[in-house]
PDB file of N, CA and C in Angstrom:
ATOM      1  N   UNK A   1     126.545 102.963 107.127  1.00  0.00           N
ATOM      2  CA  UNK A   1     126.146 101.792 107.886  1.00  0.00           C
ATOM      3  C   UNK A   1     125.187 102.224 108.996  1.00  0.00           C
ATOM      4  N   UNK A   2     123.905 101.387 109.166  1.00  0.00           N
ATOM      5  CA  UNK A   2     123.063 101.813 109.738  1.00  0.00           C
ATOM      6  C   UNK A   2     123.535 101.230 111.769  1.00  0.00           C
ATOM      7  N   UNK A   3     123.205 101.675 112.606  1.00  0.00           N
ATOM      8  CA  UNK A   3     123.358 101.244 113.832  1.00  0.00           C
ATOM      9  C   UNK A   3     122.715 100.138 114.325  1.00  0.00           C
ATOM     10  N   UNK A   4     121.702  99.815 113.664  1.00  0.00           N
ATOM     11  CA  UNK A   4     120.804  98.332 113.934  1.00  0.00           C
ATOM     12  C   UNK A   4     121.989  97.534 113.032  1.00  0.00           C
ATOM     13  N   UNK A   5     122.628  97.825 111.982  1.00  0.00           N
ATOM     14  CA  UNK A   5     122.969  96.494 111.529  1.00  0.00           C
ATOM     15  C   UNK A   5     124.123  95.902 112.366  1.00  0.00           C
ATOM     16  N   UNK A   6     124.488  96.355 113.216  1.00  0.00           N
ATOM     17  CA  UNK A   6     125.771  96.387 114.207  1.00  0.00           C
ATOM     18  C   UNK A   6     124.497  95.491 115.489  1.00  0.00           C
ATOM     19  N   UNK A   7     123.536  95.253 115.474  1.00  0.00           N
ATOM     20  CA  UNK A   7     122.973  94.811 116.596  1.00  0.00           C
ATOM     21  C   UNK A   7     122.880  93.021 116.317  1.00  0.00           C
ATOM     22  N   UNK A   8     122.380  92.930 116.958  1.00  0.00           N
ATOM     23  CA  UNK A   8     122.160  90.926 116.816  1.00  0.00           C
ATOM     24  C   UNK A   8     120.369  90.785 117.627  1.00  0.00           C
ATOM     25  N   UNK A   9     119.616  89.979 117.043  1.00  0.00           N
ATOM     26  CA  UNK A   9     118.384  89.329 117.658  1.00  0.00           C
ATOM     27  C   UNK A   9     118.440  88.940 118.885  1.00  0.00           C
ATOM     28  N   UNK A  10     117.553  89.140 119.981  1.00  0.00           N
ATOM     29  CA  UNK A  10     117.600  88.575 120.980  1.00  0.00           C
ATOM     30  C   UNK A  10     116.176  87.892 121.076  1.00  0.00           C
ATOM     31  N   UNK A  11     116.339  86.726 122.045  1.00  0.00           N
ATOM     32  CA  UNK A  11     115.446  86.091 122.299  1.00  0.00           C
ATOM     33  C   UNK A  11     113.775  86.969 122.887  1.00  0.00           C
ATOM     34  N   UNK A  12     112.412  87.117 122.542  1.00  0.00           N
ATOM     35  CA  UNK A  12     112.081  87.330 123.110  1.00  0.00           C
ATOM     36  C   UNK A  12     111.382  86.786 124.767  1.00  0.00           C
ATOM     37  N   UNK A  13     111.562  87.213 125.508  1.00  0.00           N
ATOM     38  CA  UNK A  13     111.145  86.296 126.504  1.00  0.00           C
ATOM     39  C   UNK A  13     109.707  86.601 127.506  1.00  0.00           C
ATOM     40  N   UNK A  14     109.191  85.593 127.646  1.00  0.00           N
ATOM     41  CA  UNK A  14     107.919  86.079 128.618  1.00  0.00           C
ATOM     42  C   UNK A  14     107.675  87.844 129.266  1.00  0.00           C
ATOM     43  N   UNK A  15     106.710  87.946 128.852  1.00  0.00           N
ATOM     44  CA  UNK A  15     106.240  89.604 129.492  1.00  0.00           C
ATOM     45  C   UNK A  15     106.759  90.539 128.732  1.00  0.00           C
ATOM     46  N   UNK A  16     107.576  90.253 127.644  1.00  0.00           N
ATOM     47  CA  UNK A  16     107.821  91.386 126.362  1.00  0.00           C
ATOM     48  C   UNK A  16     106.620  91.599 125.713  1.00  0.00           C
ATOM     49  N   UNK A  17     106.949  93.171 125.811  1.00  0.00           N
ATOM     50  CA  UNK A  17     105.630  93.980 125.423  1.00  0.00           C
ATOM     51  C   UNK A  17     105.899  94.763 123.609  1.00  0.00           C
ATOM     52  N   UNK A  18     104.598  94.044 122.704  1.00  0.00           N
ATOM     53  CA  UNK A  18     105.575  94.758 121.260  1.00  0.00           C
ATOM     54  C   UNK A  18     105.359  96.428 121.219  1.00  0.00           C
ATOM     55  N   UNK A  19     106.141  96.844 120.826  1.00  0.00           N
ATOM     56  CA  UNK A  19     106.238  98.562 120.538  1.00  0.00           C
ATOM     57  C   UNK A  19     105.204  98.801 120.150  1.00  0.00           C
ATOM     58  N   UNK A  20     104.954 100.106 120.587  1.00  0.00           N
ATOM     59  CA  UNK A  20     103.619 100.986 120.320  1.00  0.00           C
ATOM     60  C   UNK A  20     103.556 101.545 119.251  1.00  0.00           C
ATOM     61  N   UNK A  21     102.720 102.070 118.295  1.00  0.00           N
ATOM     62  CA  UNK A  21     102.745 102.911 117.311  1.00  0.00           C
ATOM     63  C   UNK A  21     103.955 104.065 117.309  1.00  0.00           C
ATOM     64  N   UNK A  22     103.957 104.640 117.780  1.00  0.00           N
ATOM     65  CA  UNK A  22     104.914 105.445 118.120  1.00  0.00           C
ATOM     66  C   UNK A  22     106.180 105.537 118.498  1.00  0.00           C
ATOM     67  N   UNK A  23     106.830 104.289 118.945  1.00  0.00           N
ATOM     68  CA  UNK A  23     108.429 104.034 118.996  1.00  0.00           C
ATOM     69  C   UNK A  23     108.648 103.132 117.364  1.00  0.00           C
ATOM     70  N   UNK A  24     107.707 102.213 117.713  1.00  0.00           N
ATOM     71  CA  UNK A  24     107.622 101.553 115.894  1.00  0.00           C
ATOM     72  C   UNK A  24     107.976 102.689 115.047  1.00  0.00           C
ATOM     73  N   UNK A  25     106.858 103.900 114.634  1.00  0.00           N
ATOM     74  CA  UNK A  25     107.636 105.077 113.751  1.00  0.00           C
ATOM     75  C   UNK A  25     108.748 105.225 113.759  1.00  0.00           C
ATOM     76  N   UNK A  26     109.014 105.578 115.212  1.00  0.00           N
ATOM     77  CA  UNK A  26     110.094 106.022 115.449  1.00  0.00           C
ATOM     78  C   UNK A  26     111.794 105.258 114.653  1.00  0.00           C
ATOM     79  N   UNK A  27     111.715 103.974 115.073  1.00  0.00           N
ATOM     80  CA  UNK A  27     112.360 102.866 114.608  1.00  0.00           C
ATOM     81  C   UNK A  27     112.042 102.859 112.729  1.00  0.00           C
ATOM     82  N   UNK A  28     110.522 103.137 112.556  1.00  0.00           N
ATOM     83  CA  UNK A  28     111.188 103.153 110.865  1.00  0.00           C
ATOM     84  C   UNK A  28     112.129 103.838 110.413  1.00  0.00           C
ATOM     85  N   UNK A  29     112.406 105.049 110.892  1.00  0.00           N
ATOM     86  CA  UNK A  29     113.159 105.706 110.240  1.00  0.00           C
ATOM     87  C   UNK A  29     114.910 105.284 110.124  1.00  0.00           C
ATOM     88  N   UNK A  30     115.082 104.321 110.433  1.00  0.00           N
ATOM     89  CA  UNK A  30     116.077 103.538 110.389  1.00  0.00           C
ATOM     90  C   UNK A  30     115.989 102.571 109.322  1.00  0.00           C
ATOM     91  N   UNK A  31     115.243 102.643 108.787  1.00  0.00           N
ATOM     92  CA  UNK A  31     114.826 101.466 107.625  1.00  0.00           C
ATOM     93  C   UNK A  31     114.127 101.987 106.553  1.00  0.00           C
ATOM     94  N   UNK A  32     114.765 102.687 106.186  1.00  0.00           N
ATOM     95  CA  UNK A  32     114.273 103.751 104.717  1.00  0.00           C
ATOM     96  C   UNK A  32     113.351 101.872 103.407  1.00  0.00           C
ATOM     97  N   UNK A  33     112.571 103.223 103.108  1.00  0.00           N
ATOM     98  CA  UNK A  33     111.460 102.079 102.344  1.00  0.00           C
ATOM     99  C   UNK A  33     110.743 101.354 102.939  1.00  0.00           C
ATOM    100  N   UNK A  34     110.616 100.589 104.179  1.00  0.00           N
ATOM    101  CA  UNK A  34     109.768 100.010 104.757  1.00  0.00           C
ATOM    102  C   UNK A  34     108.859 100.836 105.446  1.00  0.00           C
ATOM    103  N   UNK A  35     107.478  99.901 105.152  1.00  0.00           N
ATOM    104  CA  UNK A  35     106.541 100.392 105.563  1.00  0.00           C
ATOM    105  C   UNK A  35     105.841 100.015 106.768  1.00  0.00           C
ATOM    106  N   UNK A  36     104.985 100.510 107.455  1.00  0.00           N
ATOM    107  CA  UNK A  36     104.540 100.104 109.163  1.00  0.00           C
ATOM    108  C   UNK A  36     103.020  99.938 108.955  1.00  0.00           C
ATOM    109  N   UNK A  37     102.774  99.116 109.502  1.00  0.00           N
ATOM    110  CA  UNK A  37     101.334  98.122 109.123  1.00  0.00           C
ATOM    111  C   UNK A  37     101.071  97.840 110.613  1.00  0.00           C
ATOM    112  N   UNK A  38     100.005  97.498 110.906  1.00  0.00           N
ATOM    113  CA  UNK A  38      99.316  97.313 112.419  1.00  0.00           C
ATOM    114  C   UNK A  38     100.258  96.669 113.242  1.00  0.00           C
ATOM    115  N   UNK A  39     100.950  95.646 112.945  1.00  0.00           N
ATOM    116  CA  UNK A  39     101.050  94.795 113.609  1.00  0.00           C
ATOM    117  C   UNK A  39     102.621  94.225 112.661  1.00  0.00           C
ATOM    118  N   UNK A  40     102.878  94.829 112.075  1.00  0.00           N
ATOM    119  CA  UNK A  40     104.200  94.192 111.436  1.00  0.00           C
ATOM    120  C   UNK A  40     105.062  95.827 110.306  1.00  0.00           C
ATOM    121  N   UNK A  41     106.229  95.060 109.865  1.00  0.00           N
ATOM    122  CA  UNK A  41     106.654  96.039 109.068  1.00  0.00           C
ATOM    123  C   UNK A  41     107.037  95.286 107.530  1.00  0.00           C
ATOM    124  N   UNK A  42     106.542  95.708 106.077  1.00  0.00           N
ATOM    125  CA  UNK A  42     106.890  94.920 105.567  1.00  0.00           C
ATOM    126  C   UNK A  42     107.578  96.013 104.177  1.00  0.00           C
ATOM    127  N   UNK A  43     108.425  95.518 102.882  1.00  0.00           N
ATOM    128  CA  UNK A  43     108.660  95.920 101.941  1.00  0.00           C
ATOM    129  C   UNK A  43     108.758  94.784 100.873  1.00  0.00           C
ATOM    130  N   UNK A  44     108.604  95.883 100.066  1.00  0.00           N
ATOM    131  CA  UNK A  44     108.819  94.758  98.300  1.00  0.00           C
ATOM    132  C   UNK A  44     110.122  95.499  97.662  1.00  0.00           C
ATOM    133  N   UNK A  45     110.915  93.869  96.974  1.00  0.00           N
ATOM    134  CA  UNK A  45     112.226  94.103  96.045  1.00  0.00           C
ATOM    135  C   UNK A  45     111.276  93.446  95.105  1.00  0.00           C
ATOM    136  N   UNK A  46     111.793  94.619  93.786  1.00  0.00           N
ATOM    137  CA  UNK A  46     112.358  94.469  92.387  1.00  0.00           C
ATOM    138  C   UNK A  46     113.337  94.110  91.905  1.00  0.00           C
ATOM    139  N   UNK A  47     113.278  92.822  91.327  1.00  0.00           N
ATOM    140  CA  UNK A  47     114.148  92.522  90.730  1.00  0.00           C
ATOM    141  C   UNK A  47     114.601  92.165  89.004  1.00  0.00           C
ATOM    142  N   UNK A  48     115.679  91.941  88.557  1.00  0.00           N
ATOM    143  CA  UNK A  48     115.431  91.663  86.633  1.00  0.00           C
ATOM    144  C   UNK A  48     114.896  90.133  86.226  1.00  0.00           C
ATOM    145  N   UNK A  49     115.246  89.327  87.023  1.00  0.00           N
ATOM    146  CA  UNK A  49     114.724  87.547  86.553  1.00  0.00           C
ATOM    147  C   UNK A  49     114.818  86.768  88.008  1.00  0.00           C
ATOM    148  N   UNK A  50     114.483  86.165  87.567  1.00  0.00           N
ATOM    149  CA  UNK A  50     113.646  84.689  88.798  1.00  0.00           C
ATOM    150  C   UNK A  50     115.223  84.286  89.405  1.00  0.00           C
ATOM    151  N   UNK A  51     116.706  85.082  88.972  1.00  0.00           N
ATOM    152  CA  UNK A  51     117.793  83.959  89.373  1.00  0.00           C
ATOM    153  C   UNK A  51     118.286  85.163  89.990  1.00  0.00           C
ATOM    154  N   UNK A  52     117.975  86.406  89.968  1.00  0.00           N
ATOM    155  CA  UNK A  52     118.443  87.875  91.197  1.00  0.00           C
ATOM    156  C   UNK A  52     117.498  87.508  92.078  1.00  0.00           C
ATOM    157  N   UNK A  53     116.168  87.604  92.203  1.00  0.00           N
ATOM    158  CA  UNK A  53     115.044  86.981  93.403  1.00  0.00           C
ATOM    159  C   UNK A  53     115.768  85.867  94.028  1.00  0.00           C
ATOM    160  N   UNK A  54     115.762  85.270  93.547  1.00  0.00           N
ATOM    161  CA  UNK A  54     116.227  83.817  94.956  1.00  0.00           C
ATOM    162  C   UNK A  54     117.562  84.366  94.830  1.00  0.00           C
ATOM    163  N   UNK A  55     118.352  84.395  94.245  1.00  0.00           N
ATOM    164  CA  UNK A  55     119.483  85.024  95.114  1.00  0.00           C
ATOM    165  C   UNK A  55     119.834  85.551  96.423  1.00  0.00           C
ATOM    166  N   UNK A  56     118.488  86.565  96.400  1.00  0.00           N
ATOM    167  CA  UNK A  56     118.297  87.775  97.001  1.00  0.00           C
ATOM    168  C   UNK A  56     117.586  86.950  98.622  1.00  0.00           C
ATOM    169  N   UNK A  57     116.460  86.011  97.623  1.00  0.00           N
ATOM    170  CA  UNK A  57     115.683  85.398  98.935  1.00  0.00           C
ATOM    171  C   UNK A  57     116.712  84.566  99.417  1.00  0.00           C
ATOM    172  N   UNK A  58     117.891  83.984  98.869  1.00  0.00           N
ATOM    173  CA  UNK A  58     118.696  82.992  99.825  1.00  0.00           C
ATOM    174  C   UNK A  58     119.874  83.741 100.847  1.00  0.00           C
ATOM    175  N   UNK A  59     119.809  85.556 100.435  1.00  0.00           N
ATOM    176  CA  UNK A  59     120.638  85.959 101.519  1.00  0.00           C
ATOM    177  C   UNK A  59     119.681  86.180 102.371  1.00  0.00           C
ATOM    178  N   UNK A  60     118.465  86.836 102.369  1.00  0.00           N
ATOM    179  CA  UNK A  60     117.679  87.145 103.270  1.00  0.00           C
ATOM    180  C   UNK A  60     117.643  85.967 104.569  1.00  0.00           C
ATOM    181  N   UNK A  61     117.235  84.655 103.820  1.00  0.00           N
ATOM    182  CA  UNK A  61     117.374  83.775 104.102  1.00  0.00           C
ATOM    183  C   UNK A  61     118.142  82.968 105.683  1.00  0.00           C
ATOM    184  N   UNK A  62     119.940  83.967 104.900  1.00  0.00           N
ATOM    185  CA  UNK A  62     120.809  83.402 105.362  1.00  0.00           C
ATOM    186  C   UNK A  62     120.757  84.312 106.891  1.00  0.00           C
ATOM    187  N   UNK A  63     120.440  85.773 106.964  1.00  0.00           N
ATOM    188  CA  UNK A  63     120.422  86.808 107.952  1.00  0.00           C
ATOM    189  C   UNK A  63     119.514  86.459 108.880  1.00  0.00           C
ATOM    190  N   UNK A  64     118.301  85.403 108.265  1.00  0.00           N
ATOM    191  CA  UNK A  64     117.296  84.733 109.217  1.00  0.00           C
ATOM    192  C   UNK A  64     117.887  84.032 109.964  1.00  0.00           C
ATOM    193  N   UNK A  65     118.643  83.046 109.586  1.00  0.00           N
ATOM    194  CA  UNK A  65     119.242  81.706 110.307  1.00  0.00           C
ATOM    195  C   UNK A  65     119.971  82.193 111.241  1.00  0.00           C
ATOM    196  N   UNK A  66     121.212  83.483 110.966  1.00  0.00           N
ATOM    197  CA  UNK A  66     121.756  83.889 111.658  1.00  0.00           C
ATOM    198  C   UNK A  66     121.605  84.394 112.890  1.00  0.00           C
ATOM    199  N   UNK A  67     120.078  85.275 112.518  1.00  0.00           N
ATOM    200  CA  UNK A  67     119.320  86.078 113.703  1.00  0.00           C
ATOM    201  C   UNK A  67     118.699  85.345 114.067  1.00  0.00           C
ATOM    202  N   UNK A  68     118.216  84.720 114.038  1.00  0.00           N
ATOM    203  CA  UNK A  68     117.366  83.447 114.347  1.00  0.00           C
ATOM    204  C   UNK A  68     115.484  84.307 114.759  1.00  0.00           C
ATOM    205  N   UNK A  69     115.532  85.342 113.578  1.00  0.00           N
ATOM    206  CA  UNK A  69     113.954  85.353 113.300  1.00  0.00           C
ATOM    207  C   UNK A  69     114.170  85.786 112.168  1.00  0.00           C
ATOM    208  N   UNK A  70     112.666  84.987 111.786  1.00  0.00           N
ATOM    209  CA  UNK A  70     112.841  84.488 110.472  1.00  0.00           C
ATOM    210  C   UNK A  70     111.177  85.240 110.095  1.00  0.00           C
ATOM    211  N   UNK A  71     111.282  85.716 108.637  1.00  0.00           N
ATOM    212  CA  UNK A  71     110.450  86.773 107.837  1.00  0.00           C
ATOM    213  C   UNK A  71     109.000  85.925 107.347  1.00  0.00           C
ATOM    214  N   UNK A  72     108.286  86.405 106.865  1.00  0.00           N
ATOM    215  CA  UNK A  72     107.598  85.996 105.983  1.00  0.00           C
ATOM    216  C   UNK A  72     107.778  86.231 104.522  1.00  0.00           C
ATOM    217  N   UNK A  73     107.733  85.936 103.947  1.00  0.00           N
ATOM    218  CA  UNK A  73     108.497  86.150 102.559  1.00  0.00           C
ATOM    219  C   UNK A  73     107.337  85.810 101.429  1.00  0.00           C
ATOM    220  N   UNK A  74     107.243  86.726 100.391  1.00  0.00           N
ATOM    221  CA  UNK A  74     106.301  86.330  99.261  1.00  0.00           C
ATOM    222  C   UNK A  74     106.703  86.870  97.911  1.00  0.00           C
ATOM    223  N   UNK A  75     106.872  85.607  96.780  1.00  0.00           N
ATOM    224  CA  UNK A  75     108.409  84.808  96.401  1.00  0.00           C
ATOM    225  C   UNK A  75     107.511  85.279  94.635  1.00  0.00           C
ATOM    226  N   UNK A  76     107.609  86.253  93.860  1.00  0.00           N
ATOM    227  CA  UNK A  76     107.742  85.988  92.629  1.00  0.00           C
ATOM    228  C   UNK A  76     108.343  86.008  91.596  1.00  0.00           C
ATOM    229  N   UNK A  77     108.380  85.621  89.975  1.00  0.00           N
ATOM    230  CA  UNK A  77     109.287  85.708  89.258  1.00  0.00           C
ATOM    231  C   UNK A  77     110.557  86.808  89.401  1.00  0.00           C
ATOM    232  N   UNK A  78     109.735  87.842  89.880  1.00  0.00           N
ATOM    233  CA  UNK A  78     111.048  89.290  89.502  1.00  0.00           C
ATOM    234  C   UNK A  78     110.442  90.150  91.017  1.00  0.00           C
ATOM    235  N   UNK A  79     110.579  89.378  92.128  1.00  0.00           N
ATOM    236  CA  UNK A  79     110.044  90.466  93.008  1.00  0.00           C
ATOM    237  C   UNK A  79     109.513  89.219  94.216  1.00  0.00           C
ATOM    238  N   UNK A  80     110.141  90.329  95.788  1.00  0.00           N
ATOM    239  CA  UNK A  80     109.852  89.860  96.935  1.00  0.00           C
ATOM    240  C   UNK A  80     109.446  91.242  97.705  1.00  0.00           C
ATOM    241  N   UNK A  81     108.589  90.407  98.646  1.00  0.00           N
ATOM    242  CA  UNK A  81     107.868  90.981  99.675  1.00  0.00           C
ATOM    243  C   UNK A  81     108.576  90.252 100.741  1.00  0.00           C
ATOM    244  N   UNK A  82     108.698  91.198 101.649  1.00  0.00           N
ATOM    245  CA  UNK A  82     109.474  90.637 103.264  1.00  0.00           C
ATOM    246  C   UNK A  82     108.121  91.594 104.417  1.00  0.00           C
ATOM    247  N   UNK A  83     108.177  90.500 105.070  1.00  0.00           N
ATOM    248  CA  UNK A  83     107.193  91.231 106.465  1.00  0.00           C
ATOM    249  C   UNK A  83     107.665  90.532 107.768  1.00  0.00           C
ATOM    250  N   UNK A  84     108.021  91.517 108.356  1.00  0.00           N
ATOM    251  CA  UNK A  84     108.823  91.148 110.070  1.00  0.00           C
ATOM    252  C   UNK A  84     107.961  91.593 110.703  1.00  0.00           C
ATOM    253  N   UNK A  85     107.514  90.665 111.461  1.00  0.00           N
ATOM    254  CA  UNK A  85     107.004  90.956 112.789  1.00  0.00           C
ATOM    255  C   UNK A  85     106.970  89.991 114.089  1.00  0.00           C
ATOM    256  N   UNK A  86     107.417  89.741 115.089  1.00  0.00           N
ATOM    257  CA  UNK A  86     107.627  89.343 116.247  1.00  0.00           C
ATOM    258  C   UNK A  86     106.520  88.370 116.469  1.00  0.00           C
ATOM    259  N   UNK A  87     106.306  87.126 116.131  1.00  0.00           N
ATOM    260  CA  UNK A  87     104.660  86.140 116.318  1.00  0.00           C
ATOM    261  C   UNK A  87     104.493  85.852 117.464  1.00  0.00           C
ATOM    262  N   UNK A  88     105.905  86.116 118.521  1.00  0.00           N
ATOM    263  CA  UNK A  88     105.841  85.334 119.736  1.00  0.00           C
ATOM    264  C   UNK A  88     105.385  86.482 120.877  1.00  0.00           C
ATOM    265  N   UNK A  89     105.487  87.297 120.465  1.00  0.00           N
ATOM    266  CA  UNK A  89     104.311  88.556 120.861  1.00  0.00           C
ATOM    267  C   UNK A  89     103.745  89.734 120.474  1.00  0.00           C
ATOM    268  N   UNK A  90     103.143  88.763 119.073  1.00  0.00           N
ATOM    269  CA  UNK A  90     101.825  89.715 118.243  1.00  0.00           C
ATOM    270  C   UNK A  90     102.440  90.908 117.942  1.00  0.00           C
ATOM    271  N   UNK A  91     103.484  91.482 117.615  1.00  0.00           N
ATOM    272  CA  UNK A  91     103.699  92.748 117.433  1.00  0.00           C
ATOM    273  C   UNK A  91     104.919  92.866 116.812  1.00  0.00           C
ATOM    274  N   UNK A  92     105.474  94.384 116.783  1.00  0.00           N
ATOM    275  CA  UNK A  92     106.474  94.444 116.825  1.00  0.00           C
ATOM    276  C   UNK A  92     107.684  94.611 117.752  1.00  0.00           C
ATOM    277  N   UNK A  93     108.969  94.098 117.403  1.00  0.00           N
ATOM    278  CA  UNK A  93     110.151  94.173 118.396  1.00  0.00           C
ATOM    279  C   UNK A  93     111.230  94.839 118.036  1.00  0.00           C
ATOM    280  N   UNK A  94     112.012  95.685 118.632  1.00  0.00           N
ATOM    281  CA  UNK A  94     113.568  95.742 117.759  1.00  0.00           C
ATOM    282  C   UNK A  94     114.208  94.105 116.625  1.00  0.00           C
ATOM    283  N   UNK A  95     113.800  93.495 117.099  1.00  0.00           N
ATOM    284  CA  UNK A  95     114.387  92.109 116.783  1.00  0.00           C
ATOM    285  C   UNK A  95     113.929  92.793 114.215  1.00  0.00           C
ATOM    286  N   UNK A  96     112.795  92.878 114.478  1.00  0.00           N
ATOM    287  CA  UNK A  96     112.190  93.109 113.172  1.00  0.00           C
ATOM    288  C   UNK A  96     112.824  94.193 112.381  1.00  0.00           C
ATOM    289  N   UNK A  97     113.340  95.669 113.279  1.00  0.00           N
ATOM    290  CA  UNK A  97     113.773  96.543 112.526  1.00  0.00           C
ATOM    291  C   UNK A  97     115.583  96.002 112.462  1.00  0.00           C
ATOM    292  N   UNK A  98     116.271  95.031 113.388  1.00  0.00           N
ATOM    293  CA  UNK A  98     117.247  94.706 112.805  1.00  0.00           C
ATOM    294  C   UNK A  98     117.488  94.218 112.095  1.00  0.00           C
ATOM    295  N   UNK A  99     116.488  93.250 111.646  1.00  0.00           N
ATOM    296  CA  UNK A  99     116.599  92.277 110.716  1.00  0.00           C
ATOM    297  C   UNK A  99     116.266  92.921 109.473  1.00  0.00           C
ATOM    298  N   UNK A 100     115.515  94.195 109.234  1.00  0.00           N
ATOM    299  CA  UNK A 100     115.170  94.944 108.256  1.00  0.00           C
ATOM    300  C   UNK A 100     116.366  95.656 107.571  1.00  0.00           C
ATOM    301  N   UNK A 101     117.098  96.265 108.786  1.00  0.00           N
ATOM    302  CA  UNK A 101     118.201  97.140 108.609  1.00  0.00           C
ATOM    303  C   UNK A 101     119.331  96.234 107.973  1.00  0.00           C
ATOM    304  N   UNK A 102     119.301  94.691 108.146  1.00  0.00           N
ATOM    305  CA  UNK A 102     120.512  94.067 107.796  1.00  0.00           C
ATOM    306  C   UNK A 102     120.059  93.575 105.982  1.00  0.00           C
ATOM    307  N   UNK A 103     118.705  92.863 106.071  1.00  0.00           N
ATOM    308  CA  UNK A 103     118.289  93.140 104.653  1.00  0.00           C
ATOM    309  C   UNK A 103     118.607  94.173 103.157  1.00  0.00           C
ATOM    310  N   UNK A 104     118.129  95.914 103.824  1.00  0.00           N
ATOM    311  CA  UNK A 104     118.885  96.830 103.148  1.00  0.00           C
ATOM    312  C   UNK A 104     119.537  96.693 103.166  1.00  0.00           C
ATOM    313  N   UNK A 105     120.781  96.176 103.743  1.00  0.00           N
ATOM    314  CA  UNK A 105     122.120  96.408 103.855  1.00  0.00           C
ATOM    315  C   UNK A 105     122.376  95.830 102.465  1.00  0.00           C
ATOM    316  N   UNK A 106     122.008  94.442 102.274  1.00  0.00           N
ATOM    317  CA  UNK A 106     122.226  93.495 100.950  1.00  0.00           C
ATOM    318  C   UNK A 106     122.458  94.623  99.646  1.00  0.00           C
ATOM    319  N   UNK A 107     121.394  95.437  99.450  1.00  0.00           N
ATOM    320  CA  UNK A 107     121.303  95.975  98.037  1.00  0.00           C
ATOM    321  C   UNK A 107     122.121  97.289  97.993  1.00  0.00           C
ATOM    322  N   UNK A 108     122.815  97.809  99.149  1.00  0.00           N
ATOM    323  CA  UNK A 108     123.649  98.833  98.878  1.00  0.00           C
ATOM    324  C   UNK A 108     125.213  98.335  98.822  1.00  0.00           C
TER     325      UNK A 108
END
């Protein structure tokens, strides 16, 4: 069990600054398979048919509602893409690698 998945989303609030290249790294390594992109972190699931995918997208789904930030998601027959990143200040936040860390969690 990873230590982010033990965490919860917090609100971001005025004058939060998103992580730098370098704590971002840092933070991937808590999230085996995801990858770090300018400004966000994203990965792709494989899946066998269109009824494991939404499955999959309706827990993701459900970890959104819970955390209350919510992914971008890109939805096909046998396969999703997830990309977290913080919109409410352009970057990234812890808020993204928890929500990443609770995601993996699903498939192990």
């Amino acid at each position: 069990m990873n230590e982010l998945t033990q965490k919860h989303c917090r609100a971001c609030e005025g004058g939060t600054q998103p992580m730098d290249q370098t704590e971002a790294q840092k933070m991937l390594e808590q999230v085996p398979g995801w990858e770090l992109l300018e400004k966000s972190i994203e990965k792709s699931f494989k899946f066998d048919d269109f009824y494991q995918t939404i499955a999959f997208v309706n827990a993701v789904a459900w970890i959104a509602n819970q955390e209350d930030h919510h992914p971008d998601l890109l939805v096909g027959y046998n396969k999703c893409r997830i990309t977290y990143s913080t919109h409410a200040i352009g970057g990234l936040s812890e808020n993204d690698f928890i929500s990443a860390a609770k995601v993996n969690e699903l498939l192990q």
